[in-house]
PDB file of N, CA and C in Angstrom:
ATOM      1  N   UNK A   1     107.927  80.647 118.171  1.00  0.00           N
ATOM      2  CA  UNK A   1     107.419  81.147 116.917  1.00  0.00           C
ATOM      3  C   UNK A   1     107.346  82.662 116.987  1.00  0.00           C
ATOM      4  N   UNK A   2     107.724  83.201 115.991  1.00  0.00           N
ATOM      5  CA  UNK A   2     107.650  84.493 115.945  1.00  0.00           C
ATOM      6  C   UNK A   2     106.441  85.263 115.434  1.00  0.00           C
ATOM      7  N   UNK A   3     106.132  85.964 115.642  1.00  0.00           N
ATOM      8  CA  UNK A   3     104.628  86.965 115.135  1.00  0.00           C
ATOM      9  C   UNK A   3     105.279  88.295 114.776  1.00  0.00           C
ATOM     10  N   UNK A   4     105.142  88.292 113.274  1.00  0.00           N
ATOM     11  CA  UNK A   4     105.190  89.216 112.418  1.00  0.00           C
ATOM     12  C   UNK A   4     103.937  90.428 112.310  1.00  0.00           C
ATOM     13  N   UNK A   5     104.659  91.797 113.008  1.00  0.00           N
ATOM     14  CA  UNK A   5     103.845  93.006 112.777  1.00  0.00           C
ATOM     15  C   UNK A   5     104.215  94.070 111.342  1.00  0.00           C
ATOM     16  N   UNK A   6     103.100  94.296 111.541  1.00  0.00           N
ATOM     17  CA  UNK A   6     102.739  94.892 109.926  1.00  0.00           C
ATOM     18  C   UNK A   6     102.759  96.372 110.562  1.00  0.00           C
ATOM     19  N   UNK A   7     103.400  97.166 109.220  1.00  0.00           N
ATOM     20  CA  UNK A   7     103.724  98.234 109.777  1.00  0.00           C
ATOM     21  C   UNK A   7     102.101  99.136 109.219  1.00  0.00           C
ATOM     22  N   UNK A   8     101.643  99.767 109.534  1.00  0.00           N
ATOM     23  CA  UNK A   8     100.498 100.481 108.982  1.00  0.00           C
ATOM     24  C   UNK A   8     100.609 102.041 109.076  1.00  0.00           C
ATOM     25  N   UNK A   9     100.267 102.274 108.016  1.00  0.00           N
ATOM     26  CA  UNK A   9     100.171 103.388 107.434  1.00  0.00           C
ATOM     27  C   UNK A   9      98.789 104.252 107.202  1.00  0.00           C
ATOM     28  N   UNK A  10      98.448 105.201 108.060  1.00  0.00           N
ATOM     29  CA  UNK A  10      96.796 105.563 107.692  1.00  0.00           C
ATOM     30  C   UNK A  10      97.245 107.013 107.043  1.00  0.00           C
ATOM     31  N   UNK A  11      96.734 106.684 105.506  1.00  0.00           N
ATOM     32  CA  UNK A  11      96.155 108.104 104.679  1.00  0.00           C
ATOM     33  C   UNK A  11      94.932 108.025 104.830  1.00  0.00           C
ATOM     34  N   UNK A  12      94.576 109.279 104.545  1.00  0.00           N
ATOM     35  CA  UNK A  12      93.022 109.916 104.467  1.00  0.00           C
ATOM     36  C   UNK A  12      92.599 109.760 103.132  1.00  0.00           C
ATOM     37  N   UNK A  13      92.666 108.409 102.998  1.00  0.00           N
ATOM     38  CA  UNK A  13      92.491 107.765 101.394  1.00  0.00           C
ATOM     39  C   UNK A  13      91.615 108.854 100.650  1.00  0.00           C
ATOM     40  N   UNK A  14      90.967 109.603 101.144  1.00  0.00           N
ATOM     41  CA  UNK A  14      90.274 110.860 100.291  1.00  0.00           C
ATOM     42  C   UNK A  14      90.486 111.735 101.470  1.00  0.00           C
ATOM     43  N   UNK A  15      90.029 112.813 100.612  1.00  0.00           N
ATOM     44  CA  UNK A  15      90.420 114.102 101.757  1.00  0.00           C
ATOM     45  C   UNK A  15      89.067 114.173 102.704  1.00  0.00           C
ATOM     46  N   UNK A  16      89.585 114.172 104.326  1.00  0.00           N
ATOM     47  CA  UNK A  16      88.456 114.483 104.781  1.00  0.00           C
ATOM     48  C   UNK A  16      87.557 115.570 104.785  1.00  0.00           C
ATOM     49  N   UNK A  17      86.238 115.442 104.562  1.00  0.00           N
ATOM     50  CA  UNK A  17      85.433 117.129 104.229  1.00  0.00           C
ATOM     51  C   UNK A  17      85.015 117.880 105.584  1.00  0.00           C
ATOM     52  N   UNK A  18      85.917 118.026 106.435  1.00  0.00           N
ATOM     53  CA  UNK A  18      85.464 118.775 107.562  1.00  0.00           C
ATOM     54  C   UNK A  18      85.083 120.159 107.240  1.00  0.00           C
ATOM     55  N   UNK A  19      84.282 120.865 107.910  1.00  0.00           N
ATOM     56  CA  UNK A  19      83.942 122.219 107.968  1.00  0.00           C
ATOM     57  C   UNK A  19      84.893 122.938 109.031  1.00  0.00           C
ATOM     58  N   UNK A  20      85.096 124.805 108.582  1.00  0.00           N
ATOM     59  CA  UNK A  20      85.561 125.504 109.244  1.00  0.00           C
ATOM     60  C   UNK A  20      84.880 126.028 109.953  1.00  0.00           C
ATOM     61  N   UNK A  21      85.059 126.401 111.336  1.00  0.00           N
ATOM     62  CA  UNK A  21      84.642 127.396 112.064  1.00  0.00           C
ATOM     63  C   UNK A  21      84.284 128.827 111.450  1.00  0.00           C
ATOM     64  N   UNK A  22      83.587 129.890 112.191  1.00  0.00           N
ATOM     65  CA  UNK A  22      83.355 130.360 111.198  1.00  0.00           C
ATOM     66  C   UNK A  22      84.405 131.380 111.376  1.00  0.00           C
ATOM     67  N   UNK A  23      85.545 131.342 112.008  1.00  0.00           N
ATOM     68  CA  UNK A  23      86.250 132.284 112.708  1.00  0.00           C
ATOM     69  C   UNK A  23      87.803 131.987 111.411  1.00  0.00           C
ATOM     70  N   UNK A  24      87.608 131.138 110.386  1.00  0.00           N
ATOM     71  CA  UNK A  24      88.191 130.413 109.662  1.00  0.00           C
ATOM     72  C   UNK A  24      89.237 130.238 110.143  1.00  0.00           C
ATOM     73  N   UNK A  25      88.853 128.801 111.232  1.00  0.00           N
ATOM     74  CA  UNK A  25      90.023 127.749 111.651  1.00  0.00           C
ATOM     75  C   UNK A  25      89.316 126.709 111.423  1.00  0.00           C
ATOM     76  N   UNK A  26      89.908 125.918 111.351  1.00  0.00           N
ATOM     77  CA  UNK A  26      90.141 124.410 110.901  1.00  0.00           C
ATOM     78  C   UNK A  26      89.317 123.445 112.183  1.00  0.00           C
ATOM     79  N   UNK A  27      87.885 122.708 112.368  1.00  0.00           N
ATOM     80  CA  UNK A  27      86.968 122.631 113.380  1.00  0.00           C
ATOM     81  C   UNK A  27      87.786 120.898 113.470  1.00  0.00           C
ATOM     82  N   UNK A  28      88.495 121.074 114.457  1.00  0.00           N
ATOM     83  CA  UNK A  28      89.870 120.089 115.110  1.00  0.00           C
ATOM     84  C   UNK A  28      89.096 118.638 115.729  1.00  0.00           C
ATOM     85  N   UNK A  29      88.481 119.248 115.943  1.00  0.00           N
ATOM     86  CA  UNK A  29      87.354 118.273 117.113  1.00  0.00           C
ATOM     87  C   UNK A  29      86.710 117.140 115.826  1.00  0.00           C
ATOM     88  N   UNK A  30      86.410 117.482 114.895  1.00  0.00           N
ATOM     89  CA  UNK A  30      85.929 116.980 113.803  1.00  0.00           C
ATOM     90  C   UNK A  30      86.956 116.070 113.430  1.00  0.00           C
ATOM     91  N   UNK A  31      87.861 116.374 113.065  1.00  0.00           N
ATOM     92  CA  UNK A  31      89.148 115.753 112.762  1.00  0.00           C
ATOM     93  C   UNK A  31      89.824 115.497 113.281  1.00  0.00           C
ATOM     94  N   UNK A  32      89.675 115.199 114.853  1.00  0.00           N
ATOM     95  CA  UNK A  32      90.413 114.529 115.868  1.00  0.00           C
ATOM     96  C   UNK A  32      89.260 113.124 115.848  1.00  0.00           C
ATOM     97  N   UNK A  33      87.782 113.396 115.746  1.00  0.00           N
ATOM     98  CA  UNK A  33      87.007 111.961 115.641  1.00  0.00           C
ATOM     99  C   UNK A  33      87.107 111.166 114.277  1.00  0.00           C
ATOM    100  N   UNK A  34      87.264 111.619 113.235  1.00  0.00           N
ATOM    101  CA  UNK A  34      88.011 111.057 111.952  1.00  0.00           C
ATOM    102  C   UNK A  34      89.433 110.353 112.484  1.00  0.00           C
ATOM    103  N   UNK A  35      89.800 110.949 112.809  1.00  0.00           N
ATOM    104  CA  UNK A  35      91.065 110.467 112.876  1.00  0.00           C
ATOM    105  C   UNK A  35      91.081 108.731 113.752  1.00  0.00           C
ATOM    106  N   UNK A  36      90.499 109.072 114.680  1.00  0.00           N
ATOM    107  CA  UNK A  36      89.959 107.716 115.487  1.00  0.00           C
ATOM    108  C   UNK A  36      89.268 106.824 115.186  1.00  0.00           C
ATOM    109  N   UNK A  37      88.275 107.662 113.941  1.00  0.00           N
ATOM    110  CA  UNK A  37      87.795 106.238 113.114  1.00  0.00           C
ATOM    111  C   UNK A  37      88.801 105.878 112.436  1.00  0.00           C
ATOM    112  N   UNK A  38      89.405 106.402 111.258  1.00  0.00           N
ATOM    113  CA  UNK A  38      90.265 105.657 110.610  1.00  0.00           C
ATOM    114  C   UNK A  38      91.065 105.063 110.823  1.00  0.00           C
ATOM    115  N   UNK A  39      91.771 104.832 112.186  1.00  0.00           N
ATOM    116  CA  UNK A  39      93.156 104.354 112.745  1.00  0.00           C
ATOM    117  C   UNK A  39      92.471 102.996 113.636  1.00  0.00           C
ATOM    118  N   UNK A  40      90.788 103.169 114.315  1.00  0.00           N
ATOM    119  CA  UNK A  40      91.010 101.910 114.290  1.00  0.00           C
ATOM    120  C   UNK A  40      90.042 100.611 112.784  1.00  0.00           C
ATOM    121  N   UNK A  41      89.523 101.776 112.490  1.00  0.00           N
ATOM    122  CA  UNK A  41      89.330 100.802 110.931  1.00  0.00           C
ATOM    123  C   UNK A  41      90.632 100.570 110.433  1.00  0.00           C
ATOM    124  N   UNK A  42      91.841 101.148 109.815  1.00  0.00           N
ATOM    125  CA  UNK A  42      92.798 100.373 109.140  1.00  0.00           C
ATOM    126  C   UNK A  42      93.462  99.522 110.536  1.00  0.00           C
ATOM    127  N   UNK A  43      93.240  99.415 111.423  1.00  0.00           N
ATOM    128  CA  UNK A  43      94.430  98.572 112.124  1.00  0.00           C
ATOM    129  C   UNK A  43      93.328  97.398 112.453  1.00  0.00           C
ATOM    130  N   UNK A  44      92.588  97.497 111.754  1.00  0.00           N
ATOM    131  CA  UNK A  44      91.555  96.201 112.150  1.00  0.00           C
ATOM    132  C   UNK A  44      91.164  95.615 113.056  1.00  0.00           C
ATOM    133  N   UNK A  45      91.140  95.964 114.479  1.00  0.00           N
ATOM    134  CA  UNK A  45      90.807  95.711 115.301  1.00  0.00           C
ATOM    135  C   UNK A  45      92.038  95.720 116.443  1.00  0.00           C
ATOM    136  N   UNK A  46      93.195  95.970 115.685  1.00  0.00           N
ATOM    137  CA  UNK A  46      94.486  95.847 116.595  1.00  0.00           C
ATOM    138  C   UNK A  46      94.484  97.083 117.475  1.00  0.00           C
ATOM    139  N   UNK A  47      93.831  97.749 117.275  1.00  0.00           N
ATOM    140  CA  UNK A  47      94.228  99.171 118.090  1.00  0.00           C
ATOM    141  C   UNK A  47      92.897  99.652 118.458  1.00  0.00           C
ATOM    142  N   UNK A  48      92.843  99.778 119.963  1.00  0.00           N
ATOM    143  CA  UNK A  48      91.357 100.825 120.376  1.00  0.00           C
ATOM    144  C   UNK A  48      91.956 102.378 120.941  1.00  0.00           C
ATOM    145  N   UNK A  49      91.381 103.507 120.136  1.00  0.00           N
ATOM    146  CA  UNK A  49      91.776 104.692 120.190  1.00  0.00           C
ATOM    147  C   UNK A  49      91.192 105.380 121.330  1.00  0.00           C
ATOM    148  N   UNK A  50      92.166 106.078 122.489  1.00  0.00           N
ATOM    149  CA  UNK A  50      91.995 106.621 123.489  1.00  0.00           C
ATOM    150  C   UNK A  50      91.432 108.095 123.500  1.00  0.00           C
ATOM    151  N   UNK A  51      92.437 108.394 122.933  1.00  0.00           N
ATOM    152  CA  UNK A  51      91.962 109.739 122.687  1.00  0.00           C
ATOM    153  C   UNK A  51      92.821 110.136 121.114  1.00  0.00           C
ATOM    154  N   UNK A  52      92.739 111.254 120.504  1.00  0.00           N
ATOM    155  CA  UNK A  52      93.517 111.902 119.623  1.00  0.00           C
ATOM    156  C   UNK A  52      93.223 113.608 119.988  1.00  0.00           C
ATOM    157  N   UNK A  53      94.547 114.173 119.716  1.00  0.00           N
ATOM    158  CA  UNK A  53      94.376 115.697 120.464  1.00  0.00           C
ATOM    159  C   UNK A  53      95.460 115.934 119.003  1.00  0.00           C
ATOM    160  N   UNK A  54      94.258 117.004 118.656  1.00  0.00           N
ATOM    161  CA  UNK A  54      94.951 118.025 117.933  1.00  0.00           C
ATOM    162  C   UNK A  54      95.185 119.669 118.338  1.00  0.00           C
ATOM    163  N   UNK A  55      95.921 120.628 118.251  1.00  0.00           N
ATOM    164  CA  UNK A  55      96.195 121.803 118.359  1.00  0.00           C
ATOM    165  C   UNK A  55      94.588 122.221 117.814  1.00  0.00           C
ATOM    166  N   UNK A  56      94.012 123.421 118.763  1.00  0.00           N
ATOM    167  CA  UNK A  56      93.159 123.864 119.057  1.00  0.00           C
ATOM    168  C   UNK A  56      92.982 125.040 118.040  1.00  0.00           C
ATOM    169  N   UNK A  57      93.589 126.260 117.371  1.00  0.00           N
ATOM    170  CA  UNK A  57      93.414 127.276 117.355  1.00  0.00           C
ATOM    171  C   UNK A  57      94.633 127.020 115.636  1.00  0.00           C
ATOM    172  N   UNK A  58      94.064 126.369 114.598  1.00  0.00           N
ATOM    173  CA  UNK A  58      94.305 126.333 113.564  1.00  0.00           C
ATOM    174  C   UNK A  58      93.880 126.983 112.363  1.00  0.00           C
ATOM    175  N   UNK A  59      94.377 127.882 111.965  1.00  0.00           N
ATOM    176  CA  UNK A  59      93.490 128.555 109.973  1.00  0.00           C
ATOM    177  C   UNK A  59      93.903 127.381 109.276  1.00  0.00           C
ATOM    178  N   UNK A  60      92.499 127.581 108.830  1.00  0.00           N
ATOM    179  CA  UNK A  60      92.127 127.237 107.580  1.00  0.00           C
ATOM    180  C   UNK A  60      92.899 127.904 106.495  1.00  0.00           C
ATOM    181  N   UNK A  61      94.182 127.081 105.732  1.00  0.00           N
ATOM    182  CA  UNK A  61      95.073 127.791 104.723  1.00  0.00           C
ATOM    183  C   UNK A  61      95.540 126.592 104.049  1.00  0.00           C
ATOM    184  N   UNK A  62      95.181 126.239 102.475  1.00  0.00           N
ATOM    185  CA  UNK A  62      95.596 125.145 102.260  1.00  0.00           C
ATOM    186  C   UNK A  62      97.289 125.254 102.293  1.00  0.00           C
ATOM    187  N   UNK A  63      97.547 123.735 102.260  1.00  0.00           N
ATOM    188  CA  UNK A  63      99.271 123.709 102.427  1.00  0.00           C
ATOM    189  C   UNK A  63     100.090 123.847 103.971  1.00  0.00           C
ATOM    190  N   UNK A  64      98.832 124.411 104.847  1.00  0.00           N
ATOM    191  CA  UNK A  64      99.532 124.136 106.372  1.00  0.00           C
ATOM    192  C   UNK A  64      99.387 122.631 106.823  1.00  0.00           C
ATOM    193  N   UNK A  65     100.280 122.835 107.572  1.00  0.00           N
ATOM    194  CA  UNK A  65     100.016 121.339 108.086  1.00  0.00           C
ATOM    195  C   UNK A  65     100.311 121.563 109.797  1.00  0.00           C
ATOM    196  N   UNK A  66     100.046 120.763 110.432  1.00  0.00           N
ATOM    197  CA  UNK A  66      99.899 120.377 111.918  1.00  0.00           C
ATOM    198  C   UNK A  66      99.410 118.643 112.252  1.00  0.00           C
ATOM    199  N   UNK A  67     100.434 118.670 113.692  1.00  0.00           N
ATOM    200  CA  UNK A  67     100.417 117.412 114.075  1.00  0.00           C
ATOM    201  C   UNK A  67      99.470 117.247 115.048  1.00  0.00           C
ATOM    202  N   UNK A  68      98.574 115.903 115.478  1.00  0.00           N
ATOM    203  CA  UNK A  68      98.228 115.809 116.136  1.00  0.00           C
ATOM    204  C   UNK A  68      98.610 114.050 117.027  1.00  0.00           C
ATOM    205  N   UNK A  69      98.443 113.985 118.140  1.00  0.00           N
ATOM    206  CA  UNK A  69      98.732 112.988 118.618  1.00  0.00           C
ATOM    207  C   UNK A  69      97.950 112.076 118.845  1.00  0.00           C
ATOM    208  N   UNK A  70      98.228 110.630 119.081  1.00  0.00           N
ATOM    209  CA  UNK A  70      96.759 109.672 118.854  1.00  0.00           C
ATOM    210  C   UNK A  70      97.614 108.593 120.669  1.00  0.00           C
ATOM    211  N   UNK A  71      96.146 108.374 121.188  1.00  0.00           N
ATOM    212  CA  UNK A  71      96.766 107.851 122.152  1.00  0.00           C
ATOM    213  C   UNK A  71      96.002 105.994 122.286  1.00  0.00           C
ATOM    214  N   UNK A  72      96.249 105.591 122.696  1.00  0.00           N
ATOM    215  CA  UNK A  72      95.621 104.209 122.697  1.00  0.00           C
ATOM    216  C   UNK A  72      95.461 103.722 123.490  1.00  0.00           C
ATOM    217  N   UNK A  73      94.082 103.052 123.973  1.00  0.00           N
ATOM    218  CA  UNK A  73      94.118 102.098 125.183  1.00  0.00           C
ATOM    219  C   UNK A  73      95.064 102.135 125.920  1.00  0.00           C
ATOM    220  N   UNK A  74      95.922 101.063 125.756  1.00  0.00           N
ATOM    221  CA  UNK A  74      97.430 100.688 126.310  1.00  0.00           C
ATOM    222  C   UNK A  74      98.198 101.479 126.614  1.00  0.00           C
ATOM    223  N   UNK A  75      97.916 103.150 126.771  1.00  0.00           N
ATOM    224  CA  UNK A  75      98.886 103.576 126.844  1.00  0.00           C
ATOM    225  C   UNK A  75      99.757 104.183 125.832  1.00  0.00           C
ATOM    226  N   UNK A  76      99.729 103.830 124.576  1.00  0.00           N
ATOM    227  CA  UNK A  76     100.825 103.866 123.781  1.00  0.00           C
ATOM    228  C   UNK A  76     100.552 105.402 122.624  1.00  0.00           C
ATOM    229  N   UNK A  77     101.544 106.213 122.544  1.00  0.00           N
ATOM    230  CA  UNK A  77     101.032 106.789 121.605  1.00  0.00           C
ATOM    231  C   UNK A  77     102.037 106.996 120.274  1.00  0.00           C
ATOM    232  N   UNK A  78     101.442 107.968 119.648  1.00  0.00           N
ATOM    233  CA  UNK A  78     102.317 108.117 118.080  1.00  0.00           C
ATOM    234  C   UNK A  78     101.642 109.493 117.450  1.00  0.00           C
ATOM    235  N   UNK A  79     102.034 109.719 116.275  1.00  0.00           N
ATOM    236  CA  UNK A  79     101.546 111.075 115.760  1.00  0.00           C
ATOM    237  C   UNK A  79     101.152 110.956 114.433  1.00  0.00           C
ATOM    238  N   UNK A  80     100.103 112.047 114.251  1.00  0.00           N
ATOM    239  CA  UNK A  80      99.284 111.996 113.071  1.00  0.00           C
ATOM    240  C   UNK A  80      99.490 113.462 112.022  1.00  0.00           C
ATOM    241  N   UNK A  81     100.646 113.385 111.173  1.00  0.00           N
ATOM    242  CA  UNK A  81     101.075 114.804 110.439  1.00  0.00           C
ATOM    243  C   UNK A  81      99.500 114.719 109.508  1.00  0.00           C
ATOM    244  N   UNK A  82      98.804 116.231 109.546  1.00  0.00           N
ATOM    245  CA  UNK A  82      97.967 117.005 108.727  1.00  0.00           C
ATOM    246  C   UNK A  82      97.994 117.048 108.105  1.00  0.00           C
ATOM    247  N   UNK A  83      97.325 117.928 106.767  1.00  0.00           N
ATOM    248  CA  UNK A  83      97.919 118.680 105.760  1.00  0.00           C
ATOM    249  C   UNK A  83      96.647 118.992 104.955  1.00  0.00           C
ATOM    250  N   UNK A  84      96.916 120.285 105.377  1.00  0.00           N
ATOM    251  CA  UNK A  84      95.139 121.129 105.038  1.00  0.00           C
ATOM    252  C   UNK A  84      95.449 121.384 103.013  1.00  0.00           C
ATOM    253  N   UNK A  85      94.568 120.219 102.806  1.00  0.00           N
ATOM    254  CA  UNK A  85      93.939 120.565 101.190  1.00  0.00           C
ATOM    255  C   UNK A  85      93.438 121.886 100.657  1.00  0.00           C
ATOM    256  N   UNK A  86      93.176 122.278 100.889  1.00  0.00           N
ATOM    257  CA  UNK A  86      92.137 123.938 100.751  1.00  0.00           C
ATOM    258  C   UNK A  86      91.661 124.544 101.819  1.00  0.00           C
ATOM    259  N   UNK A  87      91.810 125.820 101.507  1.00  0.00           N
ATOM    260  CA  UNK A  87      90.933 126.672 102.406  1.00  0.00           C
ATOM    261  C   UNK A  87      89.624 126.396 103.426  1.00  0.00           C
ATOM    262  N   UNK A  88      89.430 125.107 103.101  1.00  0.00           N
ATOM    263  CA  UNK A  88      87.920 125.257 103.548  1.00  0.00           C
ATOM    264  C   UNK A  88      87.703 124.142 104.504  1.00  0.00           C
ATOM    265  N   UNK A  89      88.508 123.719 105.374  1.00  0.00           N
ATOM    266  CA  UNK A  89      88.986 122.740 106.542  1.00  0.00           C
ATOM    267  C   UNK A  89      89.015 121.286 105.467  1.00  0.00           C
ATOM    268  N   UNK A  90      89.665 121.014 104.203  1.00  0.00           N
ATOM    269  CA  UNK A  90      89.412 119.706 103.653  1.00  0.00           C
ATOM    270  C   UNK A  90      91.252 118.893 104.249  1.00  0.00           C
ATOM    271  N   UNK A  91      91.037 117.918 104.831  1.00  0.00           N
ATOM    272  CA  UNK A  91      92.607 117.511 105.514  1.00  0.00           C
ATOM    273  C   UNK A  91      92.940 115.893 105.034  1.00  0.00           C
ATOM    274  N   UNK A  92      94.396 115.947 104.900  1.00  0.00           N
ATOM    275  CA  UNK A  92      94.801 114.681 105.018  1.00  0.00           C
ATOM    276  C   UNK A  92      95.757 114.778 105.677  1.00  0.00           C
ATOM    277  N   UNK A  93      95.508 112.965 106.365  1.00  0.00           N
ATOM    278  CA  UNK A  93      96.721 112.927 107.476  1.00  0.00           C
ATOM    279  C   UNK A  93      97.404 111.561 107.065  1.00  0.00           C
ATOM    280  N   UNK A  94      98.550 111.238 108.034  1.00  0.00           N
ATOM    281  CA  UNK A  94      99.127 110.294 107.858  1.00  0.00           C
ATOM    282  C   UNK A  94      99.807 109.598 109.105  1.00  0.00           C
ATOM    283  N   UNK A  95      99.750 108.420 109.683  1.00  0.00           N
ATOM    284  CA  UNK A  95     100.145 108.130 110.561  1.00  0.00           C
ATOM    285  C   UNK A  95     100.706 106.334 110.820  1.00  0.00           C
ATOM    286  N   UNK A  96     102.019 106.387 111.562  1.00  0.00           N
ATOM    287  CA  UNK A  96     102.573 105.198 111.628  1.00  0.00           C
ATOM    288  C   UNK A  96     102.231 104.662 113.268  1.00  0.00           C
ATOM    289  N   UNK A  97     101.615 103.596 112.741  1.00  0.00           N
ATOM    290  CA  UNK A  97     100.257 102.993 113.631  1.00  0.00           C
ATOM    291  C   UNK A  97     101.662 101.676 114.402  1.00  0.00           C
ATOM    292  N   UNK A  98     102.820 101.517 114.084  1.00  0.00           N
ATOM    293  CA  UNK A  98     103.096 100.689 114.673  1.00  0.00           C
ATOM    294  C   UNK A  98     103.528 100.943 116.595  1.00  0.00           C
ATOM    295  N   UNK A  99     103.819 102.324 116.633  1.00  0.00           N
ATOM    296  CA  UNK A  99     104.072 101.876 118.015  1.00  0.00           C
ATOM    297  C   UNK A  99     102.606 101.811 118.666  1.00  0.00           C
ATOM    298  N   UNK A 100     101.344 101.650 117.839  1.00  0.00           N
ATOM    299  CA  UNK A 100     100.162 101.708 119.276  1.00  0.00           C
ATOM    300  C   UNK A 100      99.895 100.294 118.825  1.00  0.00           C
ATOM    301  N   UNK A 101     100.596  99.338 118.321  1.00  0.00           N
ATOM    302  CA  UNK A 101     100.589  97.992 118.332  1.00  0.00           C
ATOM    303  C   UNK A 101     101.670  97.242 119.469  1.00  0.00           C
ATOM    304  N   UNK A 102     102.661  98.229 119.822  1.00  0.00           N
ATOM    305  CA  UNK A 102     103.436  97.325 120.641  1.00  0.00           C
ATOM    306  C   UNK A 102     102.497  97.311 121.694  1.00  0.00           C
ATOM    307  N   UNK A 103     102.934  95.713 122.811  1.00  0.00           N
ATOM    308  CA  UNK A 103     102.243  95.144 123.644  1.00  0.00           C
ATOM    309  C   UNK A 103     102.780  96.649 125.186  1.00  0.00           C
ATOM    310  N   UNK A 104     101.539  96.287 125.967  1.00  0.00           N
ATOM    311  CA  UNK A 104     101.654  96.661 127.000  1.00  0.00           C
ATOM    312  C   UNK A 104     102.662  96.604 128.145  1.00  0.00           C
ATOM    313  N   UNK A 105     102.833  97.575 128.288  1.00  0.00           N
ATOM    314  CA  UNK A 105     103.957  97.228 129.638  1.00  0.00           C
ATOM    315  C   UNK A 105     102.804  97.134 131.224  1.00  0.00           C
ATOM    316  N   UNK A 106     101.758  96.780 130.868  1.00  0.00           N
ATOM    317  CA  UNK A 106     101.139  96.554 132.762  1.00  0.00           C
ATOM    318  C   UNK A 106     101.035  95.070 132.977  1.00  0.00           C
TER     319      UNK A 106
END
């Protein structure tokens, strides 16, 4: 029997309201723990988030964008494209959650 995976897709169904540093960059750390909630709330329990690392030393400028990487339990990772809403650290991201569903290689 075969088992059908669902491909998942995480938007920042609203924009997240992170705050800027006051050095006006984009406070990463904030939105590296967003990011880990939302990826394992939409994957429903399929995915436990290891870490997520975003680039450190970002402005706050709406229309930039930056990637960050999401790693998983298992080993497995994938990437999470940005995309700064306004000036004022507000972000949406987007990320294809299927390779931290493939099975383990241990």
């Amino acid at each position: 029997m075969h088992s059908r995976r669902r491909l998942f897709v995480v938007p920042g169904a609203a924009a997240l309201v992170l705050g800027i540093a006051a050095c006006g960059n984009v406070d990463t750390d904030k939105i590296e723990d967003e990011i880990t909630k939302q990826v394992e709330e939409q994957a429903q329990g399929q995915v436990k988030v290891k870490s997520v690392k975003c680039p450190d030393d970002v402005k706050a400028e709406k229309g930039s964008r930056f990637t960050c990487t999401i790693t998983a339990a298992s080993g497995a990772t994938t990437k999470a494209q940005v995309v700064q809403q306004d000036d004022d650290g507000n972000v949406r991201f987007t990320a294809n959650l299927l390779p931290l569903l493939a099975p383990s290689n241990k």
